[in-house]
Structure formats: structure tokens, C-alpha cells
Protein backbone atom coordinates (compact mmCIF):
# COMPACT_ATOMS: atom_id res chain seq x y z
CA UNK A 1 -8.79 -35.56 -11.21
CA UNK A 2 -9.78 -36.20 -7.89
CA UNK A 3 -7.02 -36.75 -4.98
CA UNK A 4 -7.04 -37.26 -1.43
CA UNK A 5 -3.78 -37.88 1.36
CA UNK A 6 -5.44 -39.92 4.12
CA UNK A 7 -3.13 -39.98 7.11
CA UNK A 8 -3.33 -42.38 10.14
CA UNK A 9 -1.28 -40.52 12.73
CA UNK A 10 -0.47 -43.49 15.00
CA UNK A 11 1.67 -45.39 12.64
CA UNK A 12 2.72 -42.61 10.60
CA UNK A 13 1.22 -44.28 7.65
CA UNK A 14 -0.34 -42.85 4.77
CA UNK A 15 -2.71 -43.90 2.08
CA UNK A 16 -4.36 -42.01 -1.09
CA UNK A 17 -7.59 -41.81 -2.80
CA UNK A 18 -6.69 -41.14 -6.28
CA UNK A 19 -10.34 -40.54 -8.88
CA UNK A 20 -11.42 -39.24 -12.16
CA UNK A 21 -14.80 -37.23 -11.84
CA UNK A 22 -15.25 -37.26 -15.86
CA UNK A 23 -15.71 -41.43 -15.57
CA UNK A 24 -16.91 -41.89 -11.75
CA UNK A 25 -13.90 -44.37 -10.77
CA UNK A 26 -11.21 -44.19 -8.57
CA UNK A 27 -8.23 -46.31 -7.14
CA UNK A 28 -6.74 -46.35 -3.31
CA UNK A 29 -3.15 -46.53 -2.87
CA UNK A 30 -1.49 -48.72 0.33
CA UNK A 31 -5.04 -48.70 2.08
CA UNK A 32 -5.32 -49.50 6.10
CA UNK A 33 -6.94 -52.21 7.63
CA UNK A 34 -10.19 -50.25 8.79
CA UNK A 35 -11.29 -49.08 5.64
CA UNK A 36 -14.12 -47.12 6.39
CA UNK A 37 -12.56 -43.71 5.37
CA UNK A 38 -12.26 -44.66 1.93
CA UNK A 39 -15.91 -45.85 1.59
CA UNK A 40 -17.02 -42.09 2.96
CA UNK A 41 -14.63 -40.29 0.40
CA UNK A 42 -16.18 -42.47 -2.74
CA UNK A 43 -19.73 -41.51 -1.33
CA UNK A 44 -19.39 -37.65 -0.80
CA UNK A 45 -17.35 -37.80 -3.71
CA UNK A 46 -19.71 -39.59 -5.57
CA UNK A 47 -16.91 -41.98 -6.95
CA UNK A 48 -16.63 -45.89 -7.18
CA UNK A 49 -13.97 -47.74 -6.19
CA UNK A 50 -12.28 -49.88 -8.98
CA UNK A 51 -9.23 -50.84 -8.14
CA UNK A 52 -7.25 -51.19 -4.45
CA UNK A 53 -3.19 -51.76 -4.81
CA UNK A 54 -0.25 -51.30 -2.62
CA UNK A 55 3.50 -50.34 -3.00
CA UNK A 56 4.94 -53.75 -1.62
CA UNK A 57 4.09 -56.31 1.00
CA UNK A 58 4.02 -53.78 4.30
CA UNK A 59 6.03 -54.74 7.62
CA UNK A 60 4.72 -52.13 9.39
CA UNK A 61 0.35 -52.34 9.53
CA UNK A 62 -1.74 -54.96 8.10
CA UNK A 63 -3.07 -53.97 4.66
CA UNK A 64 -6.18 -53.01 4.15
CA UNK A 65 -6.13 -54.36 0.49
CA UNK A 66 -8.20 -57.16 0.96
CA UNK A 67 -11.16 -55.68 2.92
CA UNK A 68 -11.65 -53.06 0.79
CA UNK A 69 -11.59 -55.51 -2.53
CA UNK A 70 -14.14 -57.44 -0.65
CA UNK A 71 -16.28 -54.63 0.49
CA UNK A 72 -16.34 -52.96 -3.09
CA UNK A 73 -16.09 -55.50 -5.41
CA UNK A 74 -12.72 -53.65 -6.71
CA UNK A 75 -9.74 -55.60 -8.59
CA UNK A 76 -7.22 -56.13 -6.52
CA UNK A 77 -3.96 -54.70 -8.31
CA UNK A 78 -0.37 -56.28 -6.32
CA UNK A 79 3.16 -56.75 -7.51
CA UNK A 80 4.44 -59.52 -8.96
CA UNK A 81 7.65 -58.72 -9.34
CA UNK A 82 10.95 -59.79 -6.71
CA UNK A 83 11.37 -62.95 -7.49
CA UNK A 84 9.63 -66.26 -5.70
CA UNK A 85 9.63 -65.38 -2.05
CA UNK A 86 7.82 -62.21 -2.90
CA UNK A 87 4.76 -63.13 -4.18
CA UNK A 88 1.23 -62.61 -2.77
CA UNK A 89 -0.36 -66.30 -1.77
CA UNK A 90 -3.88 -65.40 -2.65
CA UNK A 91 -5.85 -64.26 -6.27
CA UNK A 92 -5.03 -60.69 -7.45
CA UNK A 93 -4.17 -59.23 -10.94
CA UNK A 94 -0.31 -58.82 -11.43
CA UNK A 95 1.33 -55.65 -11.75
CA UNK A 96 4.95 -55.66 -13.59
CA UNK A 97 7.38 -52.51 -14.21
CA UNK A 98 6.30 -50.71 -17.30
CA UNK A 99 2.50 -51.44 -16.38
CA UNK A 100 0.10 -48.83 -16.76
CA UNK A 101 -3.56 -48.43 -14.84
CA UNK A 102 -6.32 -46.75 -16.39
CA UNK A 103 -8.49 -44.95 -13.96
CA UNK A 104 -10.66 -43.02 -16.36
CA UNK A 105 -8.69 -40.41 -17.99
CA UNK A 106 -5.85 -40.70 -14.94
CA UNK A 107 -2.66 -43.19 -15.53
CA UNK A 108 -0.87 -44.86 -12.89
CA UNK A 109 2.53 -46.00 -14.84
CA UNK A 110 4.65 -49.00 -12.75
CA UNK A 111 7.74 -48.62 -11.81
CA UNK A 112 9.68 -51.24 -9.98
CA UNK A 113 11.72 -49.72 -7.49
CA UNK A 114 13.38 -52.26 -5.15
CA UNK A 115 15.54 -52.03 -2.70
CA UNK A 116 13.53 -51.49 0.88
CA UNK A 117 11.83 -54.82 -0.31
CA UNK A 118 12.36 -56.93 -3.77
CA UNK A 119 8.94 -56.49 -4.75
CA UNK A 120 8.24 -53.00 -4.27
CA UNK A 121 6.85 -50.77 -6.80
CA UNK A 122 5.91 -47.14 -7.37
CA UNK A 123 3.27 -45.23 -9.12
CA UNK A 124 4.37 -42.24 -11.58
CA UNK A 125 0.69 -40.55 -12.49
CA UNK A 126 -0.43 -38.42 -15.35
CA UNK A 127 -3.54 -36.50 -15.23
CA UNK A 128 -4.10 -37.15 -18.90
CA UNK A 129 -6.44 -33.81 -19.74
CA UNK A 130 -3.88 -31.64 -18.59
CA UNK A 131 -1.17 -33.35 -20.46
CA UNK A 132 1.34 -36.35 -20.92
CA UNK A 133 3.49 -34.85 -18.17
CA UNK A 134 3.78 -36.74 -15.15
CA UNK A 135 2.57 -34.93 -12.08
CA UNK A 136 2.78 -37.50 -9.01
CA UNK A 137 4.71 -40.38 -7.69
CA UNK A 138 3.15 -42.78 -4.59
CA UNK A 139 6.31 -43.98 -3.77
CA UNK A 140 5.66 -46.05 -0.74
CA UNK A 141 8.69 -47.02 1.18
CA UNK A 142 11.22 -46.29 -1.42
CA UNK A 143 11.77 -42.89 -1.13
CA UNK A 144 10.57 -40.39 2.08
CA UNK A 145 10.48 -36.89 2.68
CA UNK A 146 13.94 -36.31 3.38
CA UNK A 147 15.27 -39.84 3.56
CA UNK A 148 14.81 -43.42 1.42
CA UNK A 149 13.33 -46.54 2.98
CA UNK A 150 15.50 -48.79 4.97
CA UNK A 151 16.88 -51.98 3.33
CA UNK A 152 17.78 -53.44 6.34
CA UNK A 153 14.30 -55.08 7.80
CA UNK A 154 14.65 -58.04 5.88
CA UNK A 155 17.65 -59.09 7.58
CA UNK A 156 16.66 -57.42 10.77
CA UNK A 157 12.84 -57.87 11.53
CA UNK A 158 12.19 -61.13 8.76
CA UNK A 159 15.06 -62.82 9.31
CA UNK A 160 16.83 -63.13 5.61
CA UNK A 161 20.01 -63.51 6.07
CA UNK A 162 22.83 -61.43 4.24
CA UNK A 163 20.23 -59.03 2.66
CA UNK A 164 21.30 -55.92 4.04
CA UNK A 165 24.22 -54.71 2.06
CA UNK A 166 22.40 -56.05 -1.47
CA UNK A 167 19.34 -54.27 -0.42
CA UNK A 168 21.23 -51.39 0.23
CA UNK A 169 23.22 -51.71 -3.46
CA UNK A 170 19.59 -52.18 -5.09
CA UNK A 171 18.00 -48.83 -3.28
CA UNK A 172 20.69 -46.89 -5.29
CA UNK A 173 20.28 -48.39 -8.62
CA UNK A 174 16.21 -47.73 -7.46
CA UNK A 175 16.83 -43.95 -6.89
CA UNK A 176 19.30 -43.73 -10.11
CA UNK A 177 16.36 -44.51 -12.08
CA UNK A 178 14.37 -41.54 -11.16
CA UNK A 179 17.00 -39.33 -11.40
CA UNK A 180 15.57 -38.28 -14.81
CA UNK A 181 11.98 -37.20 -14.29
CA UNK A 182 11.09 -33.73 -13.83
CA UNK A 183 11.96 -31.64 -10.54
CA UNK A 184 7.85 -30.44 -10.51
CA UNK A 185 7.01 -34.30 -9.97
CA UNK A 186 5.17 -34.45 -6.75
CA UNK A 187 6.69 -37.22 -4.06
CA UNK A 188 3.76 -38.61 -2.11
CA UNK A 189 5.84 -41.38 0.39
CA UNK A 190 3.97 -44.04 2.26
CA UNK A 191 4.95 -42.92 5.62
CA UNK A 192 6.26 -39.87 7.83
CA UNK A 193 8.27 -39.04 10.61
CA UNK A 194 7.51 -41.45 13.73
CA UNK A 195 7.90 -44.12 11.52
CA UNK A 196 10.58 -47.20 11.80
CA UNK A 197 10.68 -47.77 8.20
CA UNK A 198 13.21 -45.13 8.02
CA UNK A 199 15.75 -43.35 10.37
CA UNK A 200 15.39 -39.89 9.45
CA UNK A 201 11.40 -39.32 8.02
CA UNK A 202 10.14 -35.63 7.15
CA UNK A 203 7.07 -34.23 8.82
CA UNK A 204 5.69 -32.83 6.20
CA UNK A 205 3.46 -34.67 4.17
CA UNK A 206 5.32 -34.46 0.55
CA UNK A 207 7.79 -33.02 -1.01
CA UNK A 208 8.95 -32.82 -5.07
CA UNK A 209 11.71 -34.56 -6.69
CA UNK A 210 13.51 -31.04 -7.62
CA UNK A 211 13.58 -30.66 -3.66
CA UNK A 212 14.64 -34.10 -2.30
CA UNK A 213 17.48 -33.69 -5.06
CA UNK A 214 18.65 -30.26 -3.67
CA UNK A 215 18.15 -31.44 0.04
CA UNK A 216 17.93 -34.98 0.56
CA UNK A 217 20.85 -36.94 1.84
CA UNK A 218 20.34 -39.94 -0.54
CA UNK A 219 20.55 -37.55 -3.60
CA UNK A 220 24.06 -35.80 -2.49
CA UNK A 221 26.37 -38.67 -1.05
CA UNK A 222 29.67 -38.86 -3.39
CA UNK A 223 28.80 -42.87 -4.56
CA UNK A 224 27.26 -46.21 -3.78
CA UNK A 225 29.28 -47.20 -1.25
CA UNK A 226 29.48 -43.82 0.81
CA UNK A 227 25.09 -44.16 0.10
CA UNK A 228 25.48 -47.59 1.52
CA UNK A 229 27.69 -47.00 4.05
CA UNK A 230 25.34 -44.16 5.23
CA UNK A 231 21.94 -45.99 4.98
CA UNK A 232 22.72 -48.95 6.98
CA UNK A 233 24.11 -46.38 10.24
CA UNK A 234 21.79 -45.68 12.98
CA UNK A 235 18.57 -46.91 12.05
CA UNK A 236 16.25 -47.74 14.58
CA UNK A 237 15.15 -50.85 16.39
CA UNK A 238 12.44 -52.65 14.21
CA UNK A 239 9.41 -53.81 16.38
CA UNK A 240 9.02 -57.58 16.48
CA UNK A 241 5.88 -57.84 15.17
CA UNK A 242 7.33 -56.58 11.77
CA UNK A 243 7.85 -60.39 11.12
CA UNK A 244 4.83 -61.61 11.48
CA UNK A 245 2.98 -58.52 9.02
CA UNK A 246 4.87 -59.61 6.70
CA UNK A 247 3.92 -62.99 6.63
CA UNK A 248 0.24 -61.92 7.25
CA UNK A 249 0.33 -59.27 3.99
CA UNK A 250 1.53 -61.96 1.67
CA UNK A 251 -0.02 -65.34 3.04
CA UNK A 252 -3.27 -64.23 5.18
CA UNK A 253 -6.18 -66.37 4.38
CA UNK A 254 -9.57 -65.30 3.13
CA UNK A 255 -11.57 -65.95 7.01
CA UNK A 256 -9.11 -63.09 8.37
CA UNK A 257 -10.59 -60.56 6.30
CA UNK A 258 -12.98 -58.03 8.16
CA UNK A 259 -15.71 -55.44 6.72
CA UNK A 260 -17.26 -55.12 10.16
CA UNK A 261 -15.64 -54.16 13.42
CA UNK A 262 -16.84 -56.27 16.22
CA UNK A 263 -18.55 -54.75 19.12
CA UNK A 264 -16.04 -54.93 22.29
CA UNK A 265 -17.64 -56.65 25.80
CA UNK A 266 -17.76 -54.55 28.83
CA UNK A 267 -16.42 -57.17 31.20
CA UNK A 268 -17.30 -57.50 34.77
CA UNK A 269 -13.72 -57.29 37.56
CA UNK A 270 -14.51 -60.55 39.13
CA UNK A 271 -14.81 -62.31 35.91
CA UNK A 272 -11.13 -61.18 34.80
CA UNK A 273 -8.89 -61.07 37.31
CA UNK A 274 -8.34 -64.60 37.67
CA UNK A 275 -7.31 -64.61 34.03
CA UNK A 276 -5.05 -62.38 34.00
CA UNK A 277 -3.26 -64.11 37.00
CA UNK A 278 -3.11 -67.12 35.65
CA UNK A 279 -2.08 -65.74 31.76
CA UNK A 280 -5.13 -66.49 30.32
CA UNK A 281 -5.64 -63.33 28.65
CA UNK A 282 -2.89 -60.29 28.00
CA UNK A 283 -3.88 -57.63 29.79
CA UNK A 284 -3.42 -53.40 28.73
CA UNK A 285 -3.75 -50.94 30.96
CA UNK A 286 -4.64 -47.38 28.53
CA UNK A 287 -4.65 -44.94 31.79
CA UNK A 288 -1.35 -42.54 32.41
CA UNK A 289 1.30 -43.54 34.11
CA UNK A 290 0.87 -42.11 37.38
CA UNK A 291 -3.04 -43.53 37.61
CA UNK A 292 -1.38 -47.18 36.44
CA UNK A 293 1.52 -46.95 39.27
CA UNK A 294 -0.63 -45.65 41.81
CA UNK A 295 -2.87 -49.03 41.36
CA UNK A 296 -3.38 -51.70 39.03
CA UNK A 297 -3.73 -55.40 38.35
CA UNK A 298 -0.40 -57.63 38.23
CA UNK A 299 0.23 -58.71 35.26
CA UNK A 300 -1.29 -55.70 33.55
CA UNK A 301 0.93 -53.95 31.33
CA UNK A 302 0.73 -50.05 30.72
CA UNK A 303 0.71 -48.21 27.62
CA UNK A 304 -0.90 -45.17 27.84
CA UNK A 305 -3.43 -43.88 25.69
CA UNK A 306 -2.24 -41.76 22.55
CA UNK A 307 -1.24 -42.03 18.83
CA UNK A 308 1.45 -44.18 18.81
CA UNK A 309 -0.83 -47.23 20.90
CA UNK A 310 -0.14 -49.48 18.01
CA UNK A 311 2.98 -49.97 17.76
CA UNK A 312 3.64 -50.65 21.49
CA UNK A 313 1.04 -52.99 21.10
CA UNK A 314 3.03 -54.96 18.32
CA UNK A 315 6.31 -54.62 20.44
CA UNK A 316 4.47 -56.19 23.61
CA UNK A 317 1.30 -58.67 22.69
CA UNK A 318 1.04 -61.79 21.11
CA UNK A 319 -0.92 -62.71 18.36
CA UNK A 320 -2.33 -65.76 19.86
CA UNK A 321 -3.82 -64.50 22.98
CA UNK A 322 -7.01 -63.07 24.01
CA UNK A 323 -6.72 -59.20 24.86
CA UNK A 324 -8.65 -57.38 27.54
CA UNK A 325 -8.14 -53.55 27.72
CA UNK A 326 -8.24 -51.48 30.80
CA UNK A 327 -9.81 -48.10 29.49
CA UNK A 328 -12.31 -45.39 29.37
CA UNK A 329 -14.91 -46.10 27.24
CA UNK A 330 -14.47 -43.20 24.57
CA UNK A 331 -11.06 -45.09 24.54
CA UNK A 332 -12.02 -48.79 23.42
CA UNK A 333 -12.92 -47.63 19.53
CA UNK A 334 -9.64 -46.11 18.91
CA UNK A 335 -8.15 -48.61 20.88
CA UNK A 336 -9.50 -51.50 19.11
CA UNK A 337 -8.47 -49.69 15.72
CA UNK A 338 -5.51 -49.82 16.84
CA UNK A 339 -5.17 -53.21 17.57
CA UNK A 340 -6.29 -54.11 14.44
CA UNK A 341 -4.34 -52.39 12.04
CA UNK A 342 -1.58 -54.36 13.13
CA UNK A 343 -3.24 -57.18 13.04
CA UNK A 344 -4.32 -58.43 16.83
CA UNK A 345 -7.86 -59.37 16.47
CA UNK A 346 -8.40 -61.22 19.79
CA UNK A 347 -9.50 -58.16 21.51
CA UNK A 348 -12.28 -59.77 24.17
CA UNK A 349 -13.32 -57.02 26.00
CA UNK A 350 -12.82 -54.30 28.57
CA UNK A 351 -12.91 -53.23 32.17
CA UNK A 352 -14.01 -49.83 32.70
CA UNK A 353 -11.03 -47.68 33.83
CA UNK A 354 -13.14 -46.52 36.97
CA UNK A 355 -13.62 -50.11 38.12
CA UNK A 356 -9.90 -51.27 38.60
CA UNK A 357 -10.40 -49.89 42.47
CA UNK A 358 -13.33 -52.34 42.74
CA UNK A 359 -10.78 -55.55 41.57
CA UNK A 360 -9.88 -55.84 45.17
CA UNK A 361 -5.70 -56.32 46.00
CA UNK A 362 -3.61 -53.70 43.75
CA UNK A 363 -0.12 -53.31 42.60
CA UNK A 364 2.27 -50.42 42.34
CA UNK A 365 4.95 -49.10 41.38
CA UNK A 366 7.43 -46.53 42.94
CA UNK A 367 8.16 -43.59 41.08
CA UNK A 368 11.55 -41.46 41.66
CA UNK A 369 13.06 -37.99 40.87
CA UNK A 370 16.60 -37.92 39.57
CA UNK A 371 18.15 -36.87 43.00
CA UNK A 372 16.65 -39.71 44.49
CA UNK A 373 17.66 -42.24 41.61
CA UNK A 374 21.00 -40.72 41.96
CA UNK A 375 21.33 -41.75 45.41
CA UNK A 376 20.13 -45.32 44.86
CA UNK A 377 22.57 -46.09 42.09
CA UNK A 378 25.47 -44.27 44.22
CA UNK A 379 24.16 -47.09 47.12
CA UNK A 380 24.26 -50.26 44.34
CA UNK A 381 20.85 -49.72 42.02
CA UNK A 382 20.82 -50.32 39.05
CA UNK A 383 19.95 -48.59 35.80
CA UNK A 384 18.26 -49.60 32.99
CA UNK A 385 18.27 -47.39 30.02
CA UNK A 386 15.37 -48.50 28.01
CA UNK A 387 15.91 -45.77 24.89
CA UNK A 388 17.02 -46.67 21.55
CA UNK A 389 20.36 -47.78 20.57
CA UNK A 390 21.30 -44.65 19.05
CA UNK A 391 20.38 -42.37 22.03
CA UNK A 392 22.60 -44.55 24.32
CA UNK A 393 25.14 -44.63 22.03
CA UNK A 394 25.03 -40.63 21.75
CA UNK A 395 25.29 -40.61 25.63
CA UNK A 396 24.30 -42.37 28.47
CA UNK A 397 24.47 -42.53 32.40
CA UNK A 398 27.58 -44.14 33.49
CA UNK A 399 26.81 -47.99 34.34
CA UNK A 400 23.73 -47.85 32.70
CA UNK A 401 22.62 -51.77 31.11
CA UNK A 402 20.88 -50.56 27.78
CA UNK A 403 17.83 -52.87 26.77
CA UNK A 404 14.83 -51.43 24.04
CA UNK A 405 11.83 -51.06 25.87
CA UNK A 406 10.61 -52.72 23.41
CA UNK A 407 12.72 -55.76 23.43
CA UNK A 408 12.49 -56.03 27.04
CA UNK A 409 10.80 -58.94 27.46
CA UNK A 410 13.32 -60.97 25.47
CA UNK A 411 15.90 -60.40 27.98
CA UNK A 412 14.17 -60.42 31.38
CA UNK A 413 16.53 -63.35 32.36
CA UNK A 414 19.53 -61.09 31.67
CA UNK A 415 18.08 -58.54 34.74
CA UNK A 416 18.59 -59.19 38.70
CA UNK A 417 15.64 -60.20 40.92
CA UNK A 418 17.67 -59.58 43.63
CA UNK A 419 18.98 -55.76 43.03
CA UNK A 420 16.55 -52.82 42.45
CA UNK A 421 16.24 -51.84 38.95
CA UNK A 422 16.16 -47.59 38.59
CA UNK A 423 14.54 -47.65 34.80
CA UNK A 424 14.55 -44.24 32.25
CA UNK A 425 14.19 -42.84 28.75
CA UNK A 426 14.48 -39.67 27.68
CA UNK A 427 11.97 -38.09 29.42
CA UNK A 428 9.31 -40.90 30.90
CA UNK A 429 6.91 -42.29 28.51
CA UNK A 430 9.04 -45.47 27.40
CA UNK A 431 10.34 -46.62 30.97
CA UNK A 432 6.19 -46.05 32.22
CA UNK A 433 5.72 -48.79 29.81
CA UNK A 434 8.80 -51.06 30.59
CA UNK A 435 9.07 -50.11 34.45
CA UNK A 436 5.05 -52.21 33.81
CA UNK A 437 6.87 -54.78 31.78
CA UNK A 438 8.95 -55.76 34.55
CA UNK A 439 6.55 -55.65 37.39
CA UNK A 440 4.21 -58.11 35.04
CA UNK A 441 6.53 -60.15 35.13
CA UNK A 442 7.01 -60.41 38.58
CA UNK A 443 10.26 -58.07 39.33
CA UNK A 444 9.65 -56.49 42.89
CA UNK A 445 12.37 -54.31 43.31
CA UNK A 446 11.80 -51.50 40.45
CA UNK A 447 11.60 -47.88 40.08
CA UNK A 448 10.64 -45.78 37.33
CA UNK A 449 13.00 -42.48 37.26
CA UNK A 450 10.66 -39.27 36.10
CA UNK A 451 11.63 -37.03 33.75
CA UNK A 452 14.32 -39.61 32.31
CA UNK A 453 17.60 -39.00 30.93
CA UNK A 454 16.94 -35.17 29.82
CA UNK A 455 16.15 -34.36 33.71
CA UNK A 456 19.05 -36.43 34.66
CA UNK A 457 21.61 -34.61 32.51
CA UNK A 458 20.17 -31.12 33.66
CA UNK A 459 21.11 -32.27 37.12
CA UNK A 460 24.19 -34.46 36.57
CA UNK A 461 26.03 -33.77 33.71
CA UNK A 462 29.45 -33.10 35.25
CA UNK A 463 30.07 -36.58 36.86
CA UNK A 464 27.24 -38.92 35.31
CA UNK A 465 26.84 -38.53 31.51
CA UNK A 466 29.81 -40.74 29.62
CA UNK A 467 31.34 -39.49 26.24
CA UNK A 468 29.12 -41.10 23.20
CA UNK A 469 30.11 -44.93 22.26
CA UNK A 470 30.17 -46.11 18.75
């Protein structure tokens, strides 16, 4: 047997490469969207691809599934169990619980294990020459290193109402039913920590059964209600474009599918800035911070360049809208990856990062140490804690208004034009990005605090931080 982990870093994601050298074939397991990396395995590994399938319908990245099927030639394996609602919109072969896939002398045995989403499934393998014992189980979303998916995002990023608490009841029948396969069985989870498909992710890339039953909370709570009581606490904000992946993984039509990766414009600073004035285009600024506040374009927003780019992009751009990128140019590839893995293809080009000087007329954006922010709020600023509920909740600066970064532009008419706005996270990266939010859209009176709440607590904590709120 053949076996490869393939982990994209940005959205915490993984994705497997599971062959059989003895027959040539292989299959790949919850596959991203740029599926390049899985046609360079089969080649050095001298393997074809047969079949492409996936746990469930993802929230989180837009499935690769369908580009690989159509770059290969593979059969498209998808569930077809969780009723109705849950059922892919385009040709595939159905998978049901008790299935079994053939992959030369490896068997991928289907379990349904529901509960983070009705139609989810899981893959228990046996390596056939070295015995009927299973070995490995993909288990997507259902069950993490350390922690279990979240049952929650129906309710909470798709809208279906009431969901939660049966979700939650199904996720413990799910996990009852492994209960009774061997400790040795590997757990190889769809995703890791970073990841909003669960509160409380490992970083380690698997674990075994024998070890999430000795250590992991879902395996040592005293019943189902204590388990559901506990899984539905404190989980984290779900991006908004969760919504709209899901929709895309079950319903996308056949003209979205892409083998190729187009080649991204240069674009000249006269020809853009106009459009972004005017809204034409959505505008992302890569650079750091401190380059971004010391000059940009209004109406540019900033998230700065690293691993996690994608989903800040789903929190902040819409689908519909042309995309222009403010970058380096070793930046646009990844970049553009990372657009599309989430599904925002309308990336049009990009202005060289050493050009926005040449634009003519910049913004920026003050930028304040605590002792300073300290005396502004003392004189009538206000703060804007931009961290996630459960870090406010666990403390916060006394006054503070609490909105996600993320859902910050949902509830710009609930801020004052008229009063400065002193904005922090924990330690700067978040209120970079939303301190840009806000001066896109046209807030004047805006600092960002550096160094955040974890330099304003070394400073403060005597008068400023409030006991935790629940």
C-alpha cells in the first residue's frame, strides 16, 4: 500500500493519497481545489488515479472533487446518504454505509457517521495482504485530533434552523459506533488546529482510536447530554462564506470547474484607481501592516500576506466582484491559490506592491501604543475589541464594544462616525485587518492599538481588565 497526508497549511485542511503498487491504482480522499499535488504524487509514484471521494459536502474550501475527476478521468465516489437536502446536484456514483471500495488489494469500507453534517461518511481501510484487520480511518470532520466536528454550522453558517441540538444528539450516536474497533486503528481527520470546524483541533497530524479514547474529551464526558451540553460551548465564529461553499460543493455547475490556473494581469496604477473608488473592483492590499498604514489606496482593504490569507478572504470579499491584489509578485501565485480554494475566481489582476507610491493621493492610518490608547479612551475613545467571542468573554477592557473582525462589516452602522474608534485583538494582526475595514469604508477617526489586548493587560491590568462574562 501506498499512502500519502497532503496538508494545505492555510486552511488547516488535509487530504490523502491512498494506492496499491501491486495493481497501479489509487484513490484521493477530500481533495483541494488546485489539484496539482495529486497529479505529481500519481506520476513519481507511478500510480493512476481511479477514484476521487470526499467525507461530506465541505463548508470550509471548495472541493477539489470535480477537477480532479475531470482531469483524470477517475469515478467520482460521493455520499448519498442524509436524506434529500443532502444530496450532490451533479452525476457521481453513490456511496451508502456498509459500502466497500476496491482499490487493488486496499478496501475502503463506508461508514456513515453523521452528526457535523447528515451526509457525512468515513472510511475504515484494510490493507488486505497484511490482513483483514482494519488499519486506518479518514474520518473527515467527524472526529479530530483531540476533539469531534462541530454540529452547530448548519444552524450557524447555512442557516437550518433548530439543527444544533439534533446534530449534536447524532455526533454521539456517530462516535458510539466506533467505540468497538481496535485501539491500533489509525485516525487520519480532515482538518487540524487553526481550523473553525472545531473549537479545540490537535496539531498533530493523527492520532489512534486507543488514544483519543484515553484523552479525548468526547470519549470521557459522563452521557449525551453532558457531550451535548459540552460541544455546543465556545465554539468559534464561523466565517460567512461557509454558506455559500456549501451551496457551491453540492450544486456547482460543470463551467466552474478548473484544470488550469489562469495567468494573473499585472495592471497599470492609473488604470485601477478609479475602480476601486468607485467599487468597481474589491481591492486587497497583501503588504504588512505598518507598509499598508503608512500609505495605501482608500478603499483597499489589508490582509497581510501569510497562511491563513484564505480565510480572511472568505470573511471579507464577495463572490460577485472582480478582485485586484496589491502584492509582490512572488506573492500573486499563492495568493491566487488562495483565492481559489475557497472559491473566488474573479481575481483580475495586480498592482505591483512597489507601485502604490506612484497611485498619486494616499491614505493612512494612525497607529497607537497602549499608553497612548489608554489616554484616548480615559478622554471619550472608543474601543473596539475585534477578537472572538470567547476571548472577550474570558476578559476584556472595560467599555470595550466587541464586534468579530470578521463580521465587521455587517455592523458598520452600529459604530460612530463622529467618535474615534481605538481598535485591538490580542496582539495586532486581526485589528490591522479591521482598523482597514473601517477606513474602506470611509470611518476617519480610527486607530489601530499595537500589541493588542496582551500588551494592554501587561500595562493595565489593575484598573482596565473586567472579570470574564458568560
Amino acid at each position: 500500500m501506498y499512502f500519502e497526508h497532503i496538508y494545505e497549511r492555510g486552511l488547516a485542511q488535509a487530504s490523502y493519497f491512498v494506492g496499491c503498487q501491486a495493481s497501479g491504482t489509487a484513490i484521493v480522499i477530500d481533495p483541494r481545489r488546485d489539484v496539482d499535488i495529486y497529479l505529481e504524487i500519481a506520476e513519481r509514484e507511478g500510480l493512476s488515479i481511479r477514484y476521487v471521494t470526499e467525507t461530506h459536502i465541505h463548508a470550509d474550501f471548495l472541493s477539489g472533487a470535480r477537477e480532479l475527476a475531470a482531469k483524470t478521468g477517475a469515478e467520482l465516489l460521493l455520499s448519498d446518504e442524509g436524506g434529500a437536502d443532502w444530496q450532490y446536484a451533479f452525476d457521481h456514483t453513490p456511496l451508502h454505509d456498509g459500502d466497500s471500495i476496491m482499490v487493488g488489494n486496499v478496501r475502503l469500507d463506508v461508514m456513515h457517521t453523521p452528526g457535523h453534517t447528515p451526509e457525512h461518511i468515513s472510511f475504515l481501510l484494510r490493507d488486505l495482504p497484511a490482513g483483514e484487520e482494519p488499519r486506518m480511518l479518514f474520518t473527515g470532520d467527524f472526529l479530530f485530533v483531540g476533539d469531534v466536528g462541530r454540529p452547530d454550522l448548519l444552524e450557524e453558517a447555512a442557516g437550518v434552523a433548530d439543527t444544533r441540538e439534533p446534530g449534536a444528539r447524532t455526533l454521539w450516536n456517530s462516535l458510539q459506533r466506533i467505540k468497538d474497533l481496535p485501539d491500533h486503528v489509525q485516525v487520519w481527520p480532515g482538518h487540524g488546529a487553526g481550523s473553525a470546524c472545531g473549537k479545540a483541533l490537535g496539531a498533530v497530524p493523527n492520532s489512534s482510536l486507543g488514544y483519543e479514547r484515553a484523552t479525548g474529551w468526547a470519549f470521557n464526558v459522563a452521557d449525551e447530554d453532558a457531550f451535548v451540553t459540552e460541544i455546543l460551548d465556545g465554539q468559534p465564529e464561523p466565517p460567512y462564506y461557509f454558506a455559500q461553499m456549501k451551496r457551491l460543493n453540492r450544486d456547482r455547475a460543470p463551467e466552474t470547474i478548473v484544470t488550469e490556473l489562469p495567468v494573473v494581469p499585472e495592471l497599470d496604477p492609473s488604470e485601477i484607481r478609479e475602480r476601486v473608488r468607485i467599487g468597481d473592483v474589491q481591492m486587497i492590499d497583501l503588504r504588512d501592516a505598518e507598509s499598508y498604514f503608512a500609505g495605501h489606496l482608500q478603499g483597499s482593504v489589508n490582509v497581510p500576506f501569510d497562511r491563513g490569507m484564505s480565510t480572511w478572504f472568505g470573511w471579507l470579499l464577495d463572490f460577485d466582484r472582480p478582485i485586484v491584489l496589491v502584492a509582490e509578485r512572488a506573492q500573486v501565485g499563492p495568493a491566487q491559490r488562495a483565492l481559489l480554494r475557497i472559491g473566488l475566481d474573479r481575481l483580475e489582476g495586480f498592482l505591483e506592491a512597489g507601485r502604490v507610491s506612484t497611485v498619486g493621493d494616499l491614505s493612512r492610518i494612525g497607529s497607537i501604543d497602549v499608553f497612548e490608547a489608554r489616554r484616548r479612551r480615559e478622554a471619550g475613545s472608543l474601543v473596539l475589541d475585534v477578537r472572538g467571542i470567547t476571548e472577550y468573554r474570558d476578559g476584556h477592557i472595560d467599555g470595550a464594544v466587541h464586534v468579530h473582525a470578521g463580521r465587521l462589516r455587517n455592523h458598520l452602522a452600529d459604530l460612530p462616525r463622529d467618535r474615534e474608534i481605538l481598535v485591538h485583538c490580542a496582539s495586532g494582526y486581526r485589528s490591522a485587518i479591521a482598523t482597514s475595514v473601517l477606513d474602506a469604508a470611509g470611518f476617519t477617526k480610527i486607530a489601530n492599538i499595537r500589541g493588542g489586548y496582551d500588551a494592554w493587560i501587561a500595562e493595565n491590568r489593575e484598573s482596565i481588565v473586567v472579570a470574564a462574562v458568560r
